[in-house]
Protein backbone atom coordinates (compact mmCIF):
# COMPACT_ATOMS: atom_id res chain seq x y z
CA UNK A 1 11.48 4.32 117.35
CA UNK A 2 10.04 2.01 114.76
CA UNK A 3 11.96 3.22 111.61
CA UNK A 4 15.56 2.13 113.33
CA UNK A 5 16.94 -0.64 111.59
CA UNK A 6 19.86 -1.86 114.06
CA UNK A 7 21.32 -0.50 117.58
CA UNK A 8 23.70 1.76 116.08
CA UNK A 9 20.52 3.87 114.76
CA UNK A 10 18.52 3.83 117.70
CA UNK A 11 21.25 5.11 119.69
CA UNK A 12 21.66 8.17 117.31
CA UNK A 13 17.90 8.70 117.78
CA UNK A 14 17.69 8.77 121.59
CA UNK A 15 20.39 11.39 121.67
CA UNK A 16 18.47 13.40 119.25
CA UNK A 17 15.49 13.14 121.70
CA UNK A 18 17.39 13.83 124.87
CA UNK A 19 19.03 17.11 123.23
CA UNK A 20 15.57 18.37 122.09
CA UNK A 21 13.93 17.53 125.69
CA UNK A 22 16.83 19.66 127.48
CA UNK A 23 15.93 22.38 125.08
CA UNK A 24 12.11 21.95 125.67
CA UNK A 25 12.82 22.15 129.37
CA UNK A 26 15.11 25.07 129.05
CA UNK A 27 12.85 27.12 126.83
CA UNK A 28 9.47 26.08 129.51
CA UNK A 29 7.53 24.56 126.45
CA UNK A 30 4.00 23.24 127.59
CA UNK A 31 4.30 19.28 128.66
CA UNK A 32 2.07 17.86 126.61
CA UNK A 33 3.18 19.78 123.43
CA UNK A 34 7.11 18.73 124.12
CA UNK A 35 5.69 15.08 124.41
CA UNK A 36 3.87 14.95 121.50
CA UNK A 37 6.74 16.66 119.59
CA UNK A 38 9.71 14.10 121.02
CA UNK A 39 6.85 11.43 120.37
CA UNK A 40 6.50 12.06 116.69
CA UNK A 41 10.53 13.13 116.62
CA UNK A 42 10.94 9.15 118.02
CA UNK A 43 8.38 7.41 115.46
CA UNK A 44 9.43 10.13 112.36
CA UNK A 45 10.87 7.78 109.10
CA UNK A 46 14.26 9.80 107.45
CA UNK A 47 12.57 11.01 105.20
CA UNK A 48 9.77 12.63 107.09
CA UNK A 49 12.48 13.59 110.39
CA UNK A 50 13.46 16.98 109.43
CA UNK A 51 9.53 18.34 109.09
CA UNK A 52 9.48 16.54 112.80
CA UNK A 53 12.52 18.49 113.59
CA UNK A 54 10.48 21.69 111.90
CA UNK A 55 7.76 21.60 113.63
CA UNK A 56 9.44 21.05 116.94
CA UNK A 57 11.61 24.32 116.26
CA UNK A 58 8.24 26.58 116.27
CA UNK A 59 7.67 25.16 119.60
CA UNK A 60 10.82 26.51 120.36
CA UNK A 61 9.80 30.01 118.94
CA UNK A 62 13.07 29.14 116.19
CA UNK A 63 15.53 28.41 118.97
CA UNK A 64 16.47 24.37 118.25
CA UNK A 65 19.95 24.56 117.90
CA UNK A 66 21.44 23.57 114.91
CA UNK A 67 23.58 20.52 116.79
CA UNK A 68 20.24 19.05 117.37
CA UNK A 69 19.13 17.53 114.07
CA UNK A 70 20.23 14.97 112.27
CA UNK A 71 23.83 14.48 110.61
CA UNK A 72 23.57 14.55 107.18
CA UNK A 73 26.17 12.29 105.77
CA UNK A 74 27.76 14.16 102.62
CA UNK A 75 28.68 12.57 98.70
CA UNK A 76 31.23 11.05 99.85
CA UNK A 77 30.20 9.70 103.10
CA UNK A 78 27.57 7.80 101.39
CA UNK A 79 29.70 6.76 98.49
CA UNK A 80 32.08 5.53 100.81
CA UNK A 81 29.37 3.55 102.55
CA UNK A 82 28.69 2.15 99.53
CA UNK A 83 31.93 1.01 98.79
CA UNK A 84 33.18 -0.48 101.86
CA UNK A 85 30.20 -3.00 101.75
CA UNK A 86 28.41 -1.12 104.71
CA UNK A 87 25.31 -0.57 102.73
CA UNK A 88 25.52 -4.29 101.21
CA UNK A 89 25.63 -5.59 104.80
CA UNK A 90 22.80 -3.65 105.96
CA UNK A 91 20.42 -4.04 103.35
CA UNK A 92 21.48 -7.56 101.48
CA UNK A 93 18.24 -7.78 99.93
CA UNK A 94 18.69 -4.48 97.87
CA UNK A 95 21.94 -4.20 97.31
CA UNK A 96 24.27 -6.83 96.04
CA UNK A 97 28.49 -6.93 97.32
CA UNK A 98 30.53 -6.63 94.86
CA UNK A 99 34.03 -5.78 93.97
CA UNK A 100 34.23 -2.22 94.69
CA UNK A 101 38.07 -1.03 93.11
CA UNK A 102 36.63 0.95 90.06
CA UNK A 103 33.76 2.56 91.93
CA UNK A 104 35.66 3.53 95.01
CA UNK A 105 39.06 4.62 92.78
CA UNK A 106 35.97 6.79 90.24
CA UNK A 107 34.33 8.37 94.13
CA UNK A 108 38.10 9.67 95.58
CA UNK A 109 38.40 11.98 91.93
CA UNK A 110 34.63 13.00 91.94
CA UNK A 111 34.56 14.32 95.65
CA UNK A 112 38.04 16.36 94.90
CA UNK A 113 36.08 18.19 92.03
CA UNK A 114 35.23 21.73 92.75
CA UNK A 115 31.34 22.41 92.13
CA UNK A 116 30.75 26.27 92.57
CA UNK A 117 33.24 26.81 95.25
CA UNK A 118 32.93 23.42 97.42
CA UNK A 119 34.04 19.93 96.57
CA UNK A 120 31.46 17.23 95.45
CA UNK A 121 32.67 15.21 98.40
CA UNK A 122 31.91 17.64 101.11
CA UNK A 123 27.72 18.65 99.94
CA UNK A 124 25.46 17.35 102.04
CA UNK A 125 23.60 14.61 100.40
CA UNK A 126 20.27 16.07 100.66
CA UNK A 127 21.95 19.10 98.88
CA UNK A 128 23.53 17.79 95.92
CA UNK A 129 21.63 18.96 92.90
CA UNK A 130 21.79 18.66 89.19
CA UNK A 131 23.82 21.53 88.72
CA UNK A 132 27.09 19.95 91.26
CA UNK A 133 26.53 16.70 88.92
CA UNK A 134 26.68 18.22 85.64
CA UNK A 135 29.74 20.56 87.21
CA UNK A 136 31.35 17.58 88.03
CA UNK A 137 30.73 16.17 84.35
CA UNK A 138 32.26 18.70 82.56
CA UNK A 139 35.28 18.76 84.30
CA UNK A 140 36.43 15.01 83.58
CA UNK A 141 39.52 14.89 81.34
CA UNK A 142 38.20 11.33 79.58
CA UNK A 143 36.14 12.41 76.19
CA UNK A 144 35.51 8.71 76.01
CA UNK A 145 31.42 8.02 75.88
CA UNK A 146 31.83 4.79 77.94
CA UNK A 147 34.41 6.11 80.81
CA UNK A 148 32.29 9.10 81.02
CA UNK A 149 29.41 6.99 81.58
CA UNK A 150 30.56 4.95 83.97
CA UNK A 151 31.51 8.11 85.85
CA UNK A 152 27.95 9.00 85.56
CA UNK A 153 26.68 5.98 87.02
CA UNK A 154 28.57 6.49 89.92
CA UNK A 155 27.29 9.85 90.86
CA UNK A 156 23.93 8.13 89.88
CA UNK A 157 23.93 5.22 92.11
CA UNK A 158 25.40 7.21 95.12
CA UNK A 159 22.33 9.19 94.58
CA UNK A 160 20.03 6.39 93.97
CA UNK A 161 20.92 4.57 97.32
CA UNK A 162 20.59 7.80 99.25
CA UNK A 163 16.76 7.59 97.85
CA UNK A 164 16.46 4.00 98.93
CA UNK A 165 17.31 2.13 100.88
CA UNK A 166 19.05 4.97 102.72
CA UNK A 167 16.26 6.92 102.52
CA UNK A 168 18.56 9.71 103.07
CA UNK A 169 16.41 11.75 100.11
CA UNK A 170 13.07 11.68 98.63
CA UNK A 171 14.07 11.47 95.04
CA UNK A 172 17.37 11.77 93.22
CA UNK A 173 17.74 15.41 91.25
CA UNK A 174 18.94 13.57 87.98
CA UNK A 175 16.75 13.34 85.32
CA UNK A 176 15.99 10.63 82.63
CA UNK A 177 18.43 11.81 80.34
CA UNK A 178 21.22 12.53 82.41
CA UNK A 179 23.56 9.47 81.38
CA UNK A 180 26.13 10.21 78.59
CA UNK A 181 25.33 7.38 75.38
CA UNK A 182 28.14 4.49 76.11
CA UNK A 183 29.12 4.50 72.42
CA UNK A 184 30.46 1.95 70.32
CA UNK A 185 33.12 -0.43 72.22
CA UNK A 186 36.91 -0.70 71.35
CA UNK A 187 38.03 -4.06 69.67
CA UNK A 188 40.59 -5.94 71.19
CA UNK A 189 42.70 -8.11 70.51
CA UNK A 190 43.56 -12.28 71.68
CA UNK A 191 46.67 -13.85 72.10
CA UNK A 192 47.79 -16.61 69.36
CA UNK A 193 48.90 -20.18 70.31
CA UNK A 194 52.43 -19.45 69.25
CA UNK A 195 52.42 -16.26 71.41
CA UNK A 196 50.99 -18.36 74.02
CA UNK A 197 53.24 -20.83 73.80
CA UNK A 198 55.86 -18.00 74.05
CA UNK A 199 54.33 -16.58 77.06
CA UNK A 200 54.33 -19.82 78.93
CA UNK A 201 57.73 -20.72 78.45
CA UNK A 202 59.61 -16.97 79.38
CA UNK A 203 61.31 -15.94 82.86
CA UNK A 204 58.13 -14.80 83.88
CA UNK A 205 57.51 -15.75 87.65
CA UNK A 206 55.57 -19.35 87.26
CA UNK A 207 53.02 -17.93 89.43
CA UNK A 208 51.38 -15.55 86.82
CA UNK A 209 52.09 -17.52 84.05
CA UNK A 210 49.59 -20.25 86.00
CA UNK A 211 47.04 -17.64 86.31
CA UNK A 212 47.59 -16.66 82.34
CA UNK A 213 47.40 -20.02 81.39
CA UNK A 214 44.40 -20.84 83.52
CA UNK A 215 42.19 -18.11 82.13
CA UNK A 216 43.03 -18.11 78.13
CA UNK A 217 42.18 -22.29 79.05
CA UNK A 218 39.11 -22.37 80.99
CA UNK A 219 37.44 -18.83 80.01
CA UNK A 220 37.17 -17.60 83.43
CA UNK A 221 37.06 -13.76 84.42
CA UNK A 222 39.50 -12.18 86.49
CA UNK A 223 37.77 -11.24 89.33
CA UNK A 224 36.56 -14.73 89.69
CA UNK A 225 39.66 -17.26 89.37
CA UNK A 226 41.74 -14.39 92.26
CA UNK A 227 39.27 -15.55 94.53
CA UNK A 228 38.93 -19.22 93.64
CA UNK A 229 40.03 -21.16 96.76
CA UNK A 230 42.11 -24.50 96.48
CA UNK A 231 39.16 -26.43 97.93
CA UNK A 232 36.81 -25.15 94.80
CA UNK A 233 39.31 -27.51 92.97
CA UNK A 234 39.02 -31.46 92.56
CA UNK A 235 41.99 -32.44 90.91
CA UNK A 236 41.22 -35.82 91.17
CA UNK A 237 38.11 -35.92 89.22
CA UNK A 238 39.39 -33.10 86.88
CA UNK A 239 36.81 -30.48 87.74
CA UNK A 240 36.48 -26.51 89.14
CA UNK A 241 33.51 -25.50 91.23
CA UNK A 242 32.60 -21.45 91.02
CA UNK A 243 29.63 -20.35 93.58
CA UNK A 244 30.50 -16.92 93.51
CA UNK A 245 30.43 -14.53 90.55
CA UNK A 246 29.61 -11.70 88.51
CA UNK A 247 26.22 -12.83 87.37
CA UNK A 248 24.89 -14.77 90.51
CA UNK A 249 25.19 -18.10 88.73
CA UNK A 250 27.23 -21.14 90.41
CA UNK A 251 28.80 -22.71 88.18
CA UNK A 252 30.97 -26.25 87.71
CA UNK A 253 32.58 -27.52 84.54
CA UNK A 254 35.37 -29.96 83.65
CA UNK A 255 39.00 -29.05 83.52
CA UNK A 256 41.46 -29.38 80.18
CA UNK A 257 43.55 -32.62 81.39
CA UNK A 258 46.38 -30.53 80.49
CA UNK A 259 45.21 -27.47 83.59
CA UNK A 260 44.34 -30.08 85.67
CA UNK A 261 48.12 -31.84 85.48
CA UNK A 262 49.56 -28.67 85.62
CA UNK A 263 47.37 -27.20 88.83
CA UNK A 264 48.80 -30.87 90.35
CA UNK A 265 51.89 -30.12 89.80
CA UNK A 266 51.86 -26.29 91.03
CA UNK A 267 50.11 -27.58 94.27
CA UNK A 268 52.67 -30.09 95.22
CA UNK A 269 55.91 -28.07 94.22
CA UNK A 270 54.73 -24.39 94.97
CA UNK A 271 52.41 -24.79 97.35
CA UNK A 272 53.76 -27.09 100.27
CA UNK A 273 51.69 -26.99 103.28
CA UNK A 274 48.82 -24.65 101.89
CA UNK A 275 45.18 -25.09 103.31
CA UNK A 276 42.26 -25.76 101.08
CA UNK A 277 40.93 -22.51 102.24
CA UNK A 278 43.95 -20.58 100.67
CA UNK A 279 43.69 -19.02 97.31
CA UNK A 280 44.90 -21.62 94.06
CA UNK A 281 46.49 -18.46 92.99
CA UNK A 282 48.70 -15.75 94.49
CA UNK A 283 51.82 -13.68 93.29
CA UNK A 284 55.50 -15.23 93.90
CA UNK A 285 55.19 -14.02 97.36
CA UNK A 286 52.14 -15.71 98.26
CA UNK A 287 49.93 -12.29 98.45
CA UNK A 288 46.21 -12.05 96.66
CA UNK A 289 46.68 -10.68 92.68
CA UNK A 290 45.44 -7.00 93.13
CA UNK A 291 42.13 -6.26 91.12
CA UNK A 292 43.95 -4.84 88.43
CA UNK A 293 46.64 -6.52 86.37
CA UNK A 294 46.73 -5.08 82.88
CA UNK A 295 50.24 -3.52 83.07
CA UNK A 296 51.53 -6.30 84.78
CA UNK A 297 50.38 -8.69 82.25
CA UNK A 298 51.40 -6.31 79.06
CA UNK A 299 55.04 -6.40 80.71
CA UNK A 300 54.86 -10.29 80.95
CA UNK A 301 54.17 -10.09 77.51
CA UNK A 302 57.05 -8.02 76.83
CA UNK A 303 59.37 -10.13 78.36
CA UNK A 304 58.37 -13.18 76.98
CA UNK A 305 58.91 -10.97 73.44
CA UNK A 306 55.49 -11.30 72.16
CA UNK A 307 55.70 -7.68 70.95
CA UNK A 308 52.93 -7.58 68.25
CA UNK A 309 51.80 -3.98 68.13
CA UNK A 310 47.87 -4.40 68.18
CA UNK A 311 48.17 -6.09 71.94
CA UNK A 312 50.03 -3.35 72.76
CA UNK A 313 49.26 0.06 71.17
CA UNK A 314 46.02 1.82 71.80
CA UNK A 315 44.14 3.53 69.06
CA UNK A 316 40.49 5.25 68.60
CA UNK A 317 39.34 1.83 67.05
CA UNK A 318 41.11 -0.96 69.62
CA UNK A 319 41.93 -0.90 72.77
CA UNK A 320 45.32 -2.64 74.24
CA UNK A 321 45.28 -6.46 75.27
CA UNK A 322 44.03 -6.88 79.26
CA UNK A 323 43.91 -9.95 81.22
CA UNK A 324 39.99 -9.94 80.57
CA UNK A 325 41.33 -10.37 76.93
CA UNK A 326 42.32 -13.92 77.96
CA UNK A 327 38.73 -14.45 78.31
CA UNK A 328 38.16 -13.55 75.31
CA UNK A 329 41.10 -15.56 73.63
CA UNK A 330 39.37 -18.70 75.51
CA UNK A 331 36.37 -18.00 73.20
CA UNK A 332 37.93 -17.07 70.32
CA UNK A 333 39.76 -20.26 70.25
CA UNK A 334 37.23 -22.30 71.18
CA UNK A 335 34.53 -21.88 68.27
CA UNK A 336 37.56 -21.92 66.12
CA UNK A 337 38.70 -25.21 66.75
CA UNK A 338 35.07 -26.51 66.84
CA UNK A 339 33.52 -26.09 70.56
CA UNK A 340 29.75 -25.19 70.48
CA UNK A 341 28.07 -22.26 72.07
CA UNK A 342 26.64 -24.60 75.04
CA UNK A 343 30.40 -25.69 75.72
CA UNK A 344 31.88 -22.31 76.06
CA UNK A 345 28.81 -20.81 77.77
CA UNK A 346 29.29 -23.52 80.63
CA UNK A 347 33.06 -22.35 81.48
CA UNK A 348 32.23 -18.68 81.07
CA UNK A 349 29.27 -18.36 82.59
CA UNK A 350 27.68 -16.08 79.38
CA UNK A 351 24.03 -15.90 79.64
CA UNK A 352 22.94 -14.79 75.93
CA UNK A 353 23.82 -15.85 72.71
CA UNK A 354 24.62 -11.72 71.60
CA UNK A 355 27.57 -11.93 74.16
CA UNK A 356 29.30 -14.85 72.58
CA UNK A 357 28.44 -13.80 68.50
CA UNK A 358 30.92 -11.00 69.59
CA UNK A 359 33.62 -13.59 69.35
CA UNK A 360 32.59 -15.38 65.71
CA UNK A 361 34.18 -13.02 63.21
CA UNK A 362 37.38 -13.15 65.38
CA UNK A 363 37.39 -17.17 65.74
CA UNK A 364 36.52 -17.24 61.90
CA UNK A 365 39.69 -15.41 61.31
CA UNK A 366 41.36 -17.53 63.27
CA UNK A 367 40.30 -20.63 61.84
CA UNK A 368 41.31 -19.47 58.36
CA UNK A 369 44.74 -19.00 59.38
CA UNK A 370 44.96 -22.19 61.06
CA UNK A 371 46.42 -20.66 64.96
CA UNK A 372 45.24 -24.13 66.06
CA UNK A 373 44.18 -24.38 69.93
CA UNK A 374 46.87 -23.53 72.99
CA UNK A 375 49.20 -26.35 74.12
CA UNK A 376 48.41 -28.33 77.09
CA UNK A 377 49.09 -26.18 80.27
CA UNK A 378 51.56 -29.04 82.11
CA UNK A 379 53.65 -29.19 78.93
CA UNK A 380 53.95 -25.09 78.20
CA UNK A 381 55.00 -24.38 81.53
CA UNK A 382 58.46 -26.03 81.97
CA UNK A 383 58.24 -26.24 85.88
CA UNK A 384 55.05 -27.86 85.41
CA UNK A 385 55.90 -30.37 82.84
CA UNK A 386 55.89 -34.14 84.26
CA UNK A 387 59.23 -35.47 85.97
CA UNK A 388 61.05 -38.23 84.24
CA UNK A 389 59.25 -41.33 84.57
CA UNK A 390 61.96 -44.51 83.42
CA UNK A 391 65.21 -44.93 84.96
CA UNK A 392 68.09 -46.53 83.09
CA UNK A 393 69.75 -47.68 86.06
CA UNK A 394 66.80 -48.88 87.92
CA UNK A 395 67.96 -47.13 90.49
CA UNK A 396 65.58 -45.11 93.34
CA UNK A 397 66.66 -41.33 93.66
CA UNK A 398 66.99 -39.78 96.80
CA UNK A 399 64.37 -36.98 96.71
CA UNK A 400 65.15 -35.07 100.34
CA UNK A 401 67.21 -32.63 98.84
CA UNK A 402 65.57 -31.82 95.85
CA UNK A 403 66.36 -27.79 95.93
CA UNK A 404 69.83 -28.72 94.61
CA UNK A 405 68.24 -30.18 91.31
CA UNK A 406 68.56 -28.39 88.46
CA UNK A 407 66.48 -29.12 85.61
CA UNK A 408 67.09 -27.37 81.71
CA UNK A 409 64.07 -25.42 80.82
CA UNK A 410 62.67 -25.13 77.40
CA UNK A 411 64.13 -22.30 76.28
CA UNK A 412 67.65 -24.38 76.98
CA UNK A 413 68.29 -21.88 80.49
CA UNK A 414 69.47 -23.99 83.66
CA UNK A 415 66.53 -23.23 86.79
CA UNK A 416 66.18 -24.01 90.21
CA UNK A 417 63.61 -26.14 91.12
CA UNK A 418 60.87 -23.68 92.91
CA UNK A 419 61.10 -21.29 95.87
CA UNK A 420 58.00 -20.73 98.03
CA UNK A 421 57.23 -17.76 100.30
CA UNK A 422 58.06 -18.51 104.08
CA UNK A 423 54.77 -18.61 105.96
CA UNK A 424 55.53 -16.10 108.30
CA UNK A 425 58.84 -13.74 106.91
CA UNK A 426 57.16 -13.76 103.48
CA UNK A 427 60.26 -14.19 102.17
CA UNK A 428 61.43 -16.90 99.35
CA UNK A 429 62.82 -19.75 100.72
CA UNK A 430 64.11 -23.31 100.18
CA UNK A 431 61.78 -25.94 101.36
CA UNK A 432 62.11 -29.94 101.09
CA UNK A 433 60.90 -31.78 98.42
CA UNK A 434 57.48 -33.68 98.41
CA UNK A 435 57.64 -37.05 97.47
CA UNK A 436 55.53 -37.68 94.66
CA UNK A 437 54.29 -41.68 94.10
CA UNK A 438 55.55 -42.36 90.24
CA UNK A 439 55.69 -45.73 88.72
CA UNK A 440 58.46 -46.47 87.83
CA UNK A 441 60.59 -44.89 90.34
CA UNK A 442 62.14 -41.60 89.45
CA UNK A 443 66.00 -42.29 88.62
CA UNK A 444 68.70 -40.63 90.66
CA UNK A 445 70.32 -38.90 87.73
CA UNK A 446 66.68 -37.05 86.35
CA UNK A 447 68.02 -38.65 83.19
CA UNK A 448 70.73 -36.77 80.70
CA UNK A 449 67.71 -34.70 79.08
């Protein structure tokens, strides 16, 4: 069986044979002929199987069972394969893991959709035919050229890995042609300084306003800072180290000062105890962010009362402010406060000059109107900011019982110094202080201010 790839497949073959040979027996097919037919059966590719599994049914005078040949996985068998990373594991040098959310979220509504009586999901893939495809096209409610494209590249890779390396087909029924036109892309919007600023300092939980802060700073996506471990970090030196990304491309660059004193901080008062192999960032439970955070940002935004209307309205010309937006406000803010191409490019990880030019009539704007560049990240976030370094009395502070501090944030409202997650309830709890080595020592009364 020369065309099975790993146990799992070669088992599914041999059954195949030993079904067929019971038949052969039971239906007194010559010896040699049933040999030569379980022979080529064993040796047949997927794509050439079912004329094996043809050609043993005449010898069978059209009595192979239907049980007997192969199970053809449907739509969404395959596009679930896909998803899950089953297909990325099996075949890593054709297809590349990735994060799967959209795809698998754009799958579960296309296999629902009703094609002429059965549901995308449940046709066979070696059935699915332009007509189910364009069926399934007309009957998304998005008139948007770019969602409806990226709905069509779904159904079109699905289809594409059932050709190869699946093998599952011989060619995929769409033709050239098929993909909707993505269009002309929505503007969006960045966030000011001052709004920023705002942002930073709100009743937000100090865990997302880290990861806020982090990204409109250092330019990186998303996807990539979620899954940035604490070990990719060197706060000593002042630098982050990315290996895995969107575009294949390890990358290392150095830290503002102002992140780096900040991430310090965050570390030692949020994150007692953590391994370097945990995540720099999680929620104010200590889970992973999900993939998508959009809402959850807008809201922040909201609360902190940054309420202009272009971040947060949605028309036929811009879209509403996402957390990618940061990105772009990283960008933005850079070339308008002088930062060359090569600068930004090395935090962001752009390739091409066309994908930062998007960003020049934006940071021109914004250096006509003077926004100025974001405040250093230690400083905006009041839990972050340093502890008081001079004490009047000369006196050493006792540091044990540091949960009963209170400190006076900036927006003049009277906090409790941080609550972790428990390690194993999950649930917020008081832990002891760290002592942190400060010259001079820290004085006992955190000073009046």
């Amino acid at each position: 069986m020369p065309h099975c790839r790993d146990e799992s497949a070669a088992v599914v073959r041999a059954k195949l044979l030993a079904k067929l040979a019971k038949q052969f027996r039971t239906a007194d097919v010559n010896e040699r002929r049933a040999i030569e037919s379980l022979r080529i059966v064993a040796s047949a590719s997927e794509r050439s199987l079912r004329p094996a599994l043809l050609a043993a049914e005449d010898l069978l005078g059209g009595r192979i069972h239907a049980n007997v040949g192969p199970d053809v996985p449907t739509f969404s068998k395959v596009g679930q394969q896909w998803t899950n990373g089953e297909i990325a594991r099996l075949y890593p040098d054709q297809v590349k893991p990735k994060d799967y959310d959209d795809d698998a979220a754009r799958l579960t509504f296309l296999g629902g959709l009703d094609v002429g009586g059965v549901k995308l999901g449940d046709v066979p893939i070696d059935q699915v035919t332009l007509d189910h495809a364009e069926s399934a096209m007309r009957q998304l409610p998005v008139r948007r050229p770019s969602t409806r494209r990226h709905y069509a590249q779904t159904i079109h890779r699905v289809l594409s890995l059932a050709v190869y390396p699946l093998r599952l087909i011989a060619a995929s029924p769409l033709p050239r042609g098929f993909m909707p036109k993505a269009g002309k892309p929505k503007a969006f919007s960045y966030l000011y300084p001052s709004e920023d600023a705002a942002l930073m300092a709100s009743g937000v939980a100090v865990h997302d306003r880290l990861l806020f802060g982090f990204l409109d700073r250092e330019g990186a996506r998303y996807g990539e800072a979620r899954s940035l471990p604490i070990a990719a970090f060197d706060l000593v030196r002042g630098a982050v180290r990315l290996d895995e990304n969107k575009t294949d491309d390890p990358r290392a660059w150095a830290l503002d000062p102002g992140v780096v004193r900040a991430l310090q901080a965050y570390v030692e008062r949020y994150r007692v105890g953590a391994k370097p192999t945990d995540l720099m960032f999680v929620d104010e439970h200590g889970d992973p962010y999900p993939s998508k955070l959009a809402r959850r940002f807008r809201a922040a935004l909201r609360k902190a009362r940054v309420d202009r209307s272009e971040l947060h309205a949605s028309t036929e010309a811009r879209g509403r402010i996402r957390v990618h937006d940061l990105r772009g406000t990283f960008v933005t803010l850079s070339l308008a406060n002088g930062r060359t191409e090569t600068w930004v490019a090395d935090r962001t990880g752009h390739r091409s000059s066309a994908m930062i030019n998007r960003y020049r009539r934006a940071a021109r704007s914004a250096m006509e109107l003077g926004l100025g560049a974001l405040p250093p990240l230690d400083e905006a976030i009041p839990e972050l900011a340093p502890l008081p370094q001079h004490c009047p009395t000369g006196e050493r502070s006792d540091l044990d019982n540091a949960s009963q501090v209170m400190e006076t944030s900036a927006i003049g409202e009277m906090t409790e110094w941080p609550k972790v997650p428990d390690s194993k309830s999950g649930v917020p709890a008081r832990v002891p202080w760290v002592r942190i080595p400060l010259s001079p020592p820290v004085c006992s009364t955190l000073d009046a201010a």
